[in-house]
Protein backbone atom coordinates (compact mmCIF):
# COMPACT_ATOMS: atom_id res chain seq x y z
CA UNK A 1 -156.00 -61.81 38.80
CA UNK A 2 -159.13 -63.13 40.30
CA UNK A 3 -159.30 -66.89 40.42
CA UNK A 4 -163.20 -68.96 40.10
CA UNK A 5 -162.63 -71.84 42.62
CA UNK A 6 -164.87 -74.72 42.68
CA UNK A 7 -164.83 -75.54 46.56
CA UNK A 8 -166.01 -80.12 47.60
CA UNK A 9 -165.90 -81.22 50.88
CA UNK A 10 -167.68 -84.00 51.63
CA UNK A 11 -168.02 -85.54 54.90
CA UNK A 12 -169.36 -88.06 57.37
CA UNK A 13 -172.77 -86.57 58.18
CA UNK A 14 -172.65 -83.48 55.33
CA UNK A 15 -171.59 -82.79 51.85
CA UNK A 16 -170.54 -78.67 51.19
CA UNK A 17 -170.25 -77.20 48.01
CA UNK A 18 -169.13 -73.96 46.93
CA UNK A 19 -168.28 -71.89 44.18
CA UNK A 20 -166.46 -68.44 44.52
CA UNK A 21 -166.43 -65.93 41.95
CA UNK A 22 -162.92 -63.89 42.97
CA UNK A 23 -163.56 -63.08 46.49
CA UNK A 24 -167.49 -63.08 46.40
CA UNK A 25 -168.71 -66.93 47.50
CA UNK A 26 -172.02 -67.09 44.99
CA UNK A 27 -173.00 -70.01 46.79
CA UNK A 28 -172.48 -72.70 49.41
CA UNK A 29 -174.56 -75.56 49.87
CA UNK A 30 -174.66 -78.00 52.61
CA UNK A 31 -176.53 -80.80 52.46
CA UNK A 32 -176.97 -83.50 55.85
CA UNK A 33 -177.74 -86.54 55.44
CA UNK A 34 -180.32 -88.59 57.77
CA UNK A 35 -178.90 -91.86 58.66
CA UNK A 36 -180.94 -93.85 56.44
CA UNK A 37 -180.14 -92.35 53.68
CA UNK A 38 -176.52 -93.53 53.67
CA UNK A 39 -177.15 -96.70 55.48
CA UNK A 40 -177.31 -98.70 52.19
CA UNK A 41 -173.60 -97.73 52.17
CA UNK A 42 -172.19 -98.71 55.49
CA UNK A 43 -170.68 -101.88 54.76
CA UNK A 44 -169.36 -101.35 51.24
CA UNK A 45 -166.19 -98.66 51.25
CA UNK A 46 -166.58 -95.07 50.75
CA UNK A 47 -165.75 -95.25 47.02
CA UNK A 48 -169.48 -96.93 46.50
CA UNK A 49 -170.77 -93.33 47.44
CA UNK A 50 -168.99 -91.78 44.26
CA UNK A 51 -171.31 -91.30 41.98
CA UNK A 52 -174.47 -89.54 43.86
CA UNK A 53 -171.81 -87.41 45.59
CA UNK A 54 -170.43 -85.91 42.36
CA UNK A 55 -174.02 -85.75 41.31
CA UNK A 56 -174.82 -83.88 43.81
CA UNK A 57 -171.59 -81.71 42.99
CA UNK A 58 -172.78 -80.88 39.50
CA UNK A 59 -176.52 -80.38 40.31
CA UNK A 60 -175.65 -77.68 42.94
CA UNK A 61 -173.42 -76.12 39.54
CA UNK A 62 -176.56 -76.38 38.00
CA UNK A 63 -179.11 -75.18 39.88
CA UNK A 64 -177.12 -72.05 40.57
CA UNK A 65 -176.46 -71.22 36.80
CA UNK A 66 -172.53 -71.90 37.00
CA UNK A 67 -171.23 -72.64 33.82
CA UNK A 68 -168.29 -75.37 33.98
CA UNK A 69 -166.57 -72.97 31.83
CA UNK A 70 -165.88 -70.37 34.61
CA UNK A 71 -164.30 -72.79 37.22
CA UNK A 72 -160.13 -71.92 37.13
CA UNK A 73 -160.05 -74.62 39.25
CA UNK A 74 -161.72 -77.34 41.61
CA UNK A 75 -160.33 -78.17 44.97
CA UNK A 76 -161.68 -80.79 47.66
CA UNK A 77 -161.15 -81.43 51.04
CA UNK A 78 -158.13 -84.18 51.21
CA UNK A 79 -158.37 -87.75 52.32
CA UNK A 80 -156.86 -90.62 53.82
CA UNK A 81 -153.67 -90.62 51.93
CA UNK A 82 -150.26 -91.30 53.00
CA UNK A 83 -148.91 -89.27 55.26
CA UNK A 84 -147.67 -85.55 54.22
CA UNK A 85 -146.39 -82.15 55.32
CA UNK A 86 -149.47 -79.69 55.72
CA UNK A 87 -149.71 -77.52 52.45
CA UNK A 88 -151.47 -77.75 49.20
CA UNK A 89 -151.53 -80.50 46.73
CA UNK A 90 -152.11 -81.16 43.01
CA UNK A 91 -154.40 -84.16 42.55
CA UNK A 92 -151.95 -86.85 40.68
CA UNK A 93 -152.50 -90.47 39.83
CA UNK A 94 -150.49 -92.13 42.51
CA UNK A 95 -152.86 -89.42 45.11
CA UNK A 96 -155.75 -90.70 43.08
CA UNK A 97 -154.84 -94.62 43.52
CA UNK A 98 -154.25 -94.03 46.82
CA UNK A 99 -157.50 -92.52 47.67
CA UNK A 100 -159.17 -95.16 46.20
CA UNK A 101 -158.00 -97.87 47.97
CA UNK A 102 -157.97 -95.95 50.99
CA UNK A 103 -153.92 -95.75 52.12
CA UNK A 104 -154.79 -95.09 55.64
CA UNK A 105 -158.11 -96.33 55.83
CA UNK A 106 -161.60 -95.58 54.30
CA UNK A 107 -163.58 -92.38 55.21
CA UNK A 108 -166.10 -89.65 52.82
CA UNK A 109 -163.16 -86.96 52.72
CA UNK A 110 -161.64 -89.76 50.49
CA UNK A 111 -164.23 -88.48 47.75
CA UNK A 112 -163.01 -84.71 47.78
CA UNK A 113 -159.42 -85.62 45.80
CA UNK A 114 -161.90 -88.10 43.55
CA UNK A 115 -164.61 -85.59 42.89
CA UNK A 116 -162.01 -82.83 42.24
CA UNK A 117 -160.28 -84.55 39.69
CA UNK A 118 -163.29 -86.10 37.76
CA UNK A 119 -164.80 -82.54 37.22
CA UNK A 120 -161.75 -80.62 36.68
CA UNK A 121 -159.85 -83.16 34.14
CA UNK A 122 -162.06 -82.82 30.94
CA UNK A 123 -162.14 -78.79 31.42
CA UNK A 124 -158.30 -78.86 31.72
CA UNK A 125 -158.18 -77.11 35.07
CA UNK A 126 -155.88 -77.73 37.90
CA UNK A 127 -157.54 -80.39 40.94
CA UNK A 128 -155.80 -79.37 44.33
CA UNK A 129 -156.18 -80.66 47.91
CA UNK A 130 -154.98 -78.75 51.01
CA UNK A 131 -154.28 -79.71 54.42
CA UNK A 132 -155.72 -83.35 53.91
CA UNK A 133 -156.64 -85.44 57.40
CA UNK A 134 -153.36 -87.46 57.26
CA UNK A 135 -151.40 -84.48 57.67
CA UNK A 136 -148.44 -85.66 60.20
CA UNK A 137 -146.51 -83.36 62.39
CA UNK A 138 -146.20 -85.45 65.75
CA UNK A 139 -143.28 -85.91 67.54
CA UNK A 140 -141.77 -88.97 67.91
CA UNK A 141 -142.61 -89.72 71.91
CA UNK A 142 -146.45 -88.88 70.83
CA UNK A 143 -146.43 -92.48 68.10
CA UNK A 144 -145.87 -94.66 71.11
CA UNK A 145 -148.92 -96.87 71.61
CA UNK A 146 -147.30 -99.69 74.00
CA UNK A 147 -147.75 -102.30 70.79
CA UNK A 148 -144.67 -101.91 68.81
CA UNK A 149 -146.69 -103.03 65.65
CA UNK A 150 -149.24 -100.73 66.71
CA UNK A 151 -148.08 -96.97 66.66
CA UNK A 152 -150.38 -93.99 67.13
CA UNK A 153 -150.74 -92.29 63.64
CA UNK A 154 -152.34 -88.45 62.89
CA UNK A 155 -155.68 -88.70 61.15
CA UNK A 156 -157.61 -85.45 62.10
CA UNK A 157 -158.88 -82.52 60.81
CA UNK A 158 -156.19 -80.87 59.86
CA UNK A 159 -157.60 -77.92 57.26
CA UNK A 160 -160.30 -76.56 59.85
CA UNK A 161 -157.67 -77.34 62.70
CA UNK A 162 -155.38 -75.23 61.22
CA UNK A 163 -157.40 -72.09 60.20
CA UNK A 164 -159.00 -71.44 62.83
CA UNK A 165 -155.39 -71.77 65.32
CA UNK A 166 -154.39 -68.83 63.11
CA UNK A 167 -157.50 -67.23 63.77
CA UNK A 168 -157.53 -67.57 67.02
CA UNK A 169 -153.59 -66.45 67.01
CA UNK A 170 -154.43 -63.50 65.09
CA UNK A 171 -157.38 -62.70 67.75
CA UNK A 172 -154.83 -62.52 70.24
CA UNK A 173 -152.28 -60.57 68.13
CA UNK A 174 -149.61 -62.87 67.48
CA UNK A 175 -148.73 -65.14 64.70
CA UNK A 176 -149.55 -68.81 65.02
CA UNK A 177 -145.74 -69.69 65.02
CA UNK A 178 -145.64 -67.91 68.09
CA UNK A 179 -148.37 -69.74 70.10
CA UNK A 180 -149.32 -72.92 72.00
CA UNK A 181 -153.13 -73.77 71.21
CA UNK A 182 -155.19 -77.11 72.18
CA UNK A 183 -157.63 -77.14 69.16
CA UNK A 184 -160.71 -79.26 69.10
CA UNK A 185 -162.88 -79.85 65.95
CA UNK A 186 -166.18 -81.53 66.71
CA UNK A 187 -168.77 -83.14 63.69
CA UNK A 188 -169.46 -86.19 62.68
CA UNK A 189 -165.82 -87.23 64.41
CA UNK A 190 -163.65 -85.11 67.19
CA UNK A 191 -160.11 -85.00 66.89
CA UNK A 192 -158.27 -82.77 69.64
CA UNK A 193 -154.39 -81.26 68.59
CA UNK A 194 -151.62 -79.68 70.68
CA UNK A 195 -150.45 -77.04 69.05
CA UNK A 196 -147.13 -75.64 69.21
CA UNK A 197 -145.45 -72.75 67.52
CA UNK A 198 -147.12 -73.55 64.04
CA UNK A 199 -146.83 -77.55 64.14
CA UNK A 200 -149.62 -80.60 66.18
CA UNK A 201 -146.79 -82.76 67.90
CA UNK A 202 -150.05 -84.74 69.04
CA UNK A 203 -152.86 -85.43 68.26
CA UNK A 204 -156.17 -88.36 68.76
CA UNK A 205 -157.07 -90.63 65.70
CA UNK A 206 -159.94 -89.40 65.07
CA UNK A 207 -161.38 -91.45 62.33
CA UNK A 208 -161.03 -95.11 64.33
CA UNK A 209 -159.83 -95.42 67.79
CA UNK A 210 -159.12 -92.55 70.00
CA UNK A 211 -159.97 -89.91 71.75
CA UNK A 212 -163.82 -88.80 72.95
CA UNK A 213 -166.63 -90.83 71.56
CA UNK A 214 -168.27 -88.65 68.99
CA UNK A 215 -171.90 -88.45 67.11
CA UNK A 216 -170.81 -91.27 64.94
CA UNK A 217 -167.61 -92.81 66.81
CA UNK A 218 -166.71 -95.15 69.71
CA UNK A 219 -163.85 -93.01 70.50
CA UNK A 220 -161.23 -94.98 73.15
CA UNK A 221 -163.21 -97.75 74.08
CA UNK A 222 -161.92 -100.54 76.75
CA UNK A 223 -159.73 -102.92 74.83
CA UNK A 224 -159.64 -106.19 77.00
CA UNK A 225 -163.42 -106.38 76.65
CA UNK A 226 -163.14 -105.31 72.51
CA UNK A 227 -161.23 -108.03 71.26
CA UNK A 228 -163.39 -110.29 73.36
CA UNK A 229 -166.33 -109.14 71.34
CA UNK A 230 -164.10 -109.60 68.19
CA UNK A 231 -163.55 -113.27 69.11
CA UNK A 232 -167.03 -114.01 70.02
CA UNK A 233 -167.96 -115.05 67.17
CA UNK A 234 -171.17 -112.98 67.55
CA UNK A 235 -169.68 -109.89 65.24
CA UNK A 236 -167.85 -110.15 61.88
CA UNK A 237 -164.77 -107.17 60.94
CA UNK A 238 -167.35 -104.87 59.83
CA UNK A 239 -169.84 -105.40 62.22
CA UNK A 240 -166.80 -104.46 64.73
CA UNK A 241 -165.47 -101.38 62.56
CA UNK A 242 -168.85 -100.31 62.22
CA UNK A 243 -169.31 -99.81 66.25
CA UNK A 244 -166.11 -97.96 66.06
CA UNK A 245 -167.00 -95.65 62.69
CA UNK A 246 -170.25 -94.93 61.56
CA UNK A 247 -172.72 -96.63 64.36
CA UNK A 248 -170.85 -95.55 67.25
CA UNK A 249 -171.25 -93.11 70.25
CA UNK A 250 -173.95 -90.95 70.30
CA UNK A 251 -175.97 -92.99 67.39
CA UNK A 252 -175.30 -95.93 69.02
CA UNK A 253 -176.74 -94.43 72.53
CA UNK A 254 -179.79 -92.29 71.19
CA UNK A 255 -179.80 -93.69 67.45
CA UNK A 256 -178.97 -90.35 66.25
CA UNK A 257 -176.07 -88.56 65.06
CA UNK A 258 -177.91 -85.04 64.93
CA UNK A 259 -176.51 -83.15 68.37
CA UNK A 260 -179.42 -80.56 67.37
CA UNK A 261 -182.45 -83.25 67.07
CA UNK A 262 -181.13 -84.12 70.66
CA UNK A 263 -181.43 -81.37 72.01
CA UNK A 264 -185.05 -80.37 70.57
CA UNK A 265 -185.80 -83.59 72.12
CA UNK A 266 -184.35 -83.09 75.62
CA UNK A 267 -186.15 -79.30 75.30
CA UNK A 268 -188.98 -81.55 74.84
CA UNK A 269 -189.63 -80.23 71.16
CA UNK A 270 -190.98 -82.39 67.75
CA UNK A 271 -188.08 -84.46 66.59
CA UNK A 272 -188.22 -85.06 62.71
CA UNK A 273 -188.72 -89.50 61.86
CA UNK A 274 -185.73 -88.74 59.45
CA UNK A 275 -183.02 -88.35 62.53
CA UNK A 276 -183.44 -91.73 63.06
CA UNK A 277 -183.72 -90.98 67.07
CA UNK A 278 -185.38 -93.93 68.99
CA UNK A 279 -187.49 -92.45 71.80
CA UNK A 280 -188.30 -96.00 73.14
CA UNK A 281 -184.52 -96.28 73.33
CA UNK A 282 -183.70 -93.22 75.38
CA UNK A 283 -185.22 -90.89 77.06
CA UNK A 284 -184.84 -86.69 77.38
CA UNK A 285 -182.60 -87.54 80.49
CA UNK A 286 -181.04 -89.84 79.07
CA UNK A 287 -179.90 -88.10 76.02
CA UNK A 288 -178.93 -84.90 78.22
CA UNK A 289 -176.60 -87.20 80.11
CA UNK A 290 -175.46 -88.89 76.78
CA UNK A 291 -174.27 -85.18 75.48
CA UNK A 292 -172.77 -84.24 79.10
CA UNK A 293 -170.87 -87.54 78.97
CA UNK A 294 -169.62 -86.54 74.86
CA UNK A 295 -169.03 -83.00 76.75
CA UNK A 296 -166.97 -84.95 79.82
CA UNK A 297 -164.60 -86.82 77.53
CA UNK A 298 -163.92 -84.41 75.34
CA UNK A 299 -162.40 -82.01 78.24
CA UNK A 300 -160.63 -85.14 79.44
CA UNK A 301 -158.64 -85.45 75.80
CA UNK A 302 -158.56 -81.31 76.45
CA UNK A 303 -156.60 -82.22 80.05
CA UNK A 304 -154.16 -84.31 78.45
CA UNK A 305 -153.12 -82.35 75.83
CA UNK A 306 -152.05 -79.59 78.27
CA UNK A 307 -149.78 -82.06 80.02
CA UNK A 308 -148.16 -82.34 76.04
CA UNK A 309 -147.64 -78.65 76.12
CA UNK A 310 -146.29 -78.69 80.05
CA UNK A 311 -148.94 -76.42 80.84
CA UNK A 312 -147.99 -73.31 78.35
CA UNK A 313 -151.83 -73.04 76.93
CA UNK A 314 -151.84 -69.41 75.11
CA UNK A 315 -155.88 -70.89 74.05
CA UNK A 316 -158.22 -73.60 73.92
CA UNK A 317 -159.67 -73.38 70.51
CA UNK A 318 -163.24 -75.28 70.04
CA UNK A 319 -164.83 -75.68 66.55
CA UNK A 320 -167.03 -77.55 64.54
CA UNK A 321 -170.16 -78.00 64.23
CA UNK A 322 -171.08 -79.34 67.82
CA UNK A 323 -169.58 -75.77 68.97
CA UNK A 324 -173.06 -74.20 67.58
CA UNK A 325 -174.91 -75.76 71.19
CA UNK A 326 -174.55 -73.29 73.50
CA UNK A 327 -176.68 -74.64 76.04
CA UNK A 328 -175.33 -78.19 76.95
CA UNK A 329 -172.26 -79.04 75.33
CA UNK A 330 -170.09 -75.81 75.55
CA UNK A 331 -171.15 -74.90 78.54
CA UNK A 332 -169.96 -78.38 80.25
CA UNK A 333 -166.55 -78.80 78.60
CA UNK A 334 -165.73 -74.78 79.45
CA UNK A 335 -166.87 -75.58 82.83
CA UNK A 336 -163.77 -78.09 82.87
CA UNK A 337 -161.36 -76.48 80.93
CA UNK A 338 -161.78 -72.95 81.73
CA UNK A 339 -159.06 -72.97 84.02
CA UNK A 340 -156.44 -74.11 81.83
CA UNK A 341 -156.08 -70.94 79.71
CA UNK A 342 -158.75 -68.94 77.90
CA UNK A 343 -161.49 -70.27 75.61
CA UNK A 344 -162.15 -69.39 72.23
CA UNK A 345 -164.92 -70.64 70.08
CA UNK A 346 -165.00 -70.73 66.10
CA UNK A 347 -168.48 -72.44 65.65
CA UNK A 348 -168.48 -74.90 62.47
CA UNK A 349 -165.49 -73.60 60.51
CA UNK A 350 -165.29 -72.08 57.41
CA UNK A 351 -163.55 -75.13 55.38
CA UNK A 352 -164.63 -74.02 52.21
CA UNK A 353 -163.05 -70.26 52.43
CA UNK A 354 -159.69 -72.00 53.88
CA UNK A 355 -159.84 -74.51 50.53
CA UNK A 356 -160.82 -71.52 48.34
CA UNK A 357 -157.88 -69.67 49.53
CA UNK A 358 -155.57 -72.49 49.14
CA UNK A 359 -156.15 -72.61 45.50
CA UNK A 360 -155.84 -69.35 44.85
CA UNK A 361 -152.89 -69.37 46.09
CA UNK A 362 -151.92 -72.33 44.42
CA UNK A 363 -152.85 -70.93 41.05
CA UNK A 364 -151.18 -67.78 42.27
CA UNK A 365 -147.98 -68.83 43.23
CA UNK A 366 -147.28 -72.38 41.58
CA UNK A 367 -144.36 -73.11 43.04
CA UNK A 368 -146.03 -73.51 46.13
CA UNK A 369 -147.57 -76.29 44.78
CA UNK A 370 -146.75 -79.80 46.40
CA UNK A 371 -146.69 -83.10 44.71
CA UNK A 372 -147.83 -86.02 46.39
């Protein structure tokens, strides 16, 4: 039987939609948002962005003459809910109270569950997440933090994380089960996962506090000289979790998020105002050096994880949408990784097919259904 999934994954810098008829995709938007335009949001919690995110979500139905009556069922990207075995999930109440509020903290991906729900509810169709952020397979020496109250926790991104380790399993002709992988999805935030025989026994918090400092994120930062500039008195909470989420690393350097207005800049190209990218701020050189140092840490987290794995690397898997620049980042964080084991690359990641085919299965087989 072929299924019509409605496919909403909103996220930090982007929103994707997508609707697939069977197996043909009839469309897929992606919209990016400038920095302005969601500034008005940054210190009020993700939930505030609701409403002109399912807007946009049922213009894009419009525009491409979808009728709501042909959706089977809707399916967004998960969020920051508790904890939970990868797999695919109905969208409940307790899931929906939970996303709300933000269980594990407050991030767009929040919105998929939301959005899901809202538009599948009064057509009596199923609303499904899959492979949500929180997913949590470490092992129990990765939670140590060195504050007992403090553990590490897995917030990353599990969905494209996961397709693309079968991918690149399936490129070498073995089944994921089988193989080690360090995966690293870069966008708006980078989380890097060891990967062994089918489960990520580590993994950075991506969304606030670890690992390389992304377009939008702080990443690691020193912590001695943080909490001084929490008790200074000169920054309130969300002046502080802003520098960590949403105005941090690459925005905060160059005052842009966009890796690909950078580098028209650095290749000394027009720069749309909308970017937001302060050329009194930084300068070409600057900004190369900005994207080698994003480049530097990320092979660092790389490093690590292959210390995790005692050195039995079948693949280093890069995705995401930094993966697209070929000509500065890549090129640096191969140059420091190649040795390890071979590189693959899976540019941006094709999160809406791996949601699609999660609810198709899920309306295929519903046992395999998981509730929350």
């Amino acid at each position: 039987m072929a299924y019509n999934i409605l496919v909403v994954n909103p996220g930090s810098t982007s929103d994707e939609v997508g609707f697939f008829r069977g197996e043909e995709k009839v469309y897929h938007t992606v919209v990016r948002y400038a920095p302005g335009e969601l500034k008005a949001f940054e210190k009020k919690k993700v939930t505030a962005q609701f409403q002109i995110r399912k807007d946009l979500v049922v213009k894009t139905l419009t525009e491409n003459r979808v009728s709501l009556a042909d959706i089977s069922a809707v399916i967004g990207r998960g969020g920051l809910v508790r904890p939970i075995p990868s797999g695919t999930y109905r969208v409940s109440e307790k899931m929906l109270n939970d996303l709300r509020q933000g269980a594990l903290g407050d991030h767009p991906s929040n919105l998929g569950g939301l959005i899901a729900y809202e538009i599948a509810q009064p057509l009596n169709v199923p609303a499904f997440i899959a492979d949500p952020v929180v997913v949590d397979e470490m092992e129990p020496l990765a939670r140590y933090s060195g504050m007992p109250e403090n553990p590490r926790i897995s917030i990353f991104h599990a969905l494209n994380q996961k397709r693309v380790a079968r991918l690149a399993a399936a490129k070498l002709g073995k089944s994921y089960e089988d193989c080690n992988f360090i995966v690293m999805h870069g966008g708006g935030g980078i989380s890097v996962g060891a990967h062994r025989k089918g489960r990520v026994i580590d993994v950075n918090n991506a969304l606030d506090g670890e690992g390389p400092f992304t377009p939008q994120r702080s990443g690691g930062v020193p912590s001695g000289a943080l909490a001084r500039m929490c008790f200074s008195g000169s920054y309130s909470l969300d002046d502080i979790k802003l520098k960590i989420k949403g105005r941090g690393g690459l925005v905060a350097y160059t005052g842009t998020s966009d890796v690909v207005a950078l580098k028209k800049y650095i290749q000394g190209e027009a720069v749309a105002e909308k970017s937001g990218l302060d050329s009194r701020k930084v300068s070409p050189e600057a900004a190369r050096e900005c994207l080698l140092a994003m480049a530097y840490q990320i092979a660092k987290e790389i490093c690590a994880l292959a210390a995790v794995l005692e050195g039995k690397v079948d693949a280093i898997v890069l995705t995401g949408g930094i993966v697209y620049d070929t000509e500065i980042l890549m090129p640096a964080v191969e140059q420091r990784v190649g040795w390890l084991a071979p590189v693959l690359y899976f540019p941006g990641g094709d999160e809406m097919r791996a949601l699609r085919d999660a609810a198709v299965s899920a309306l295929a087989v519903p046992g395999s259904v998981k509730e929350y």
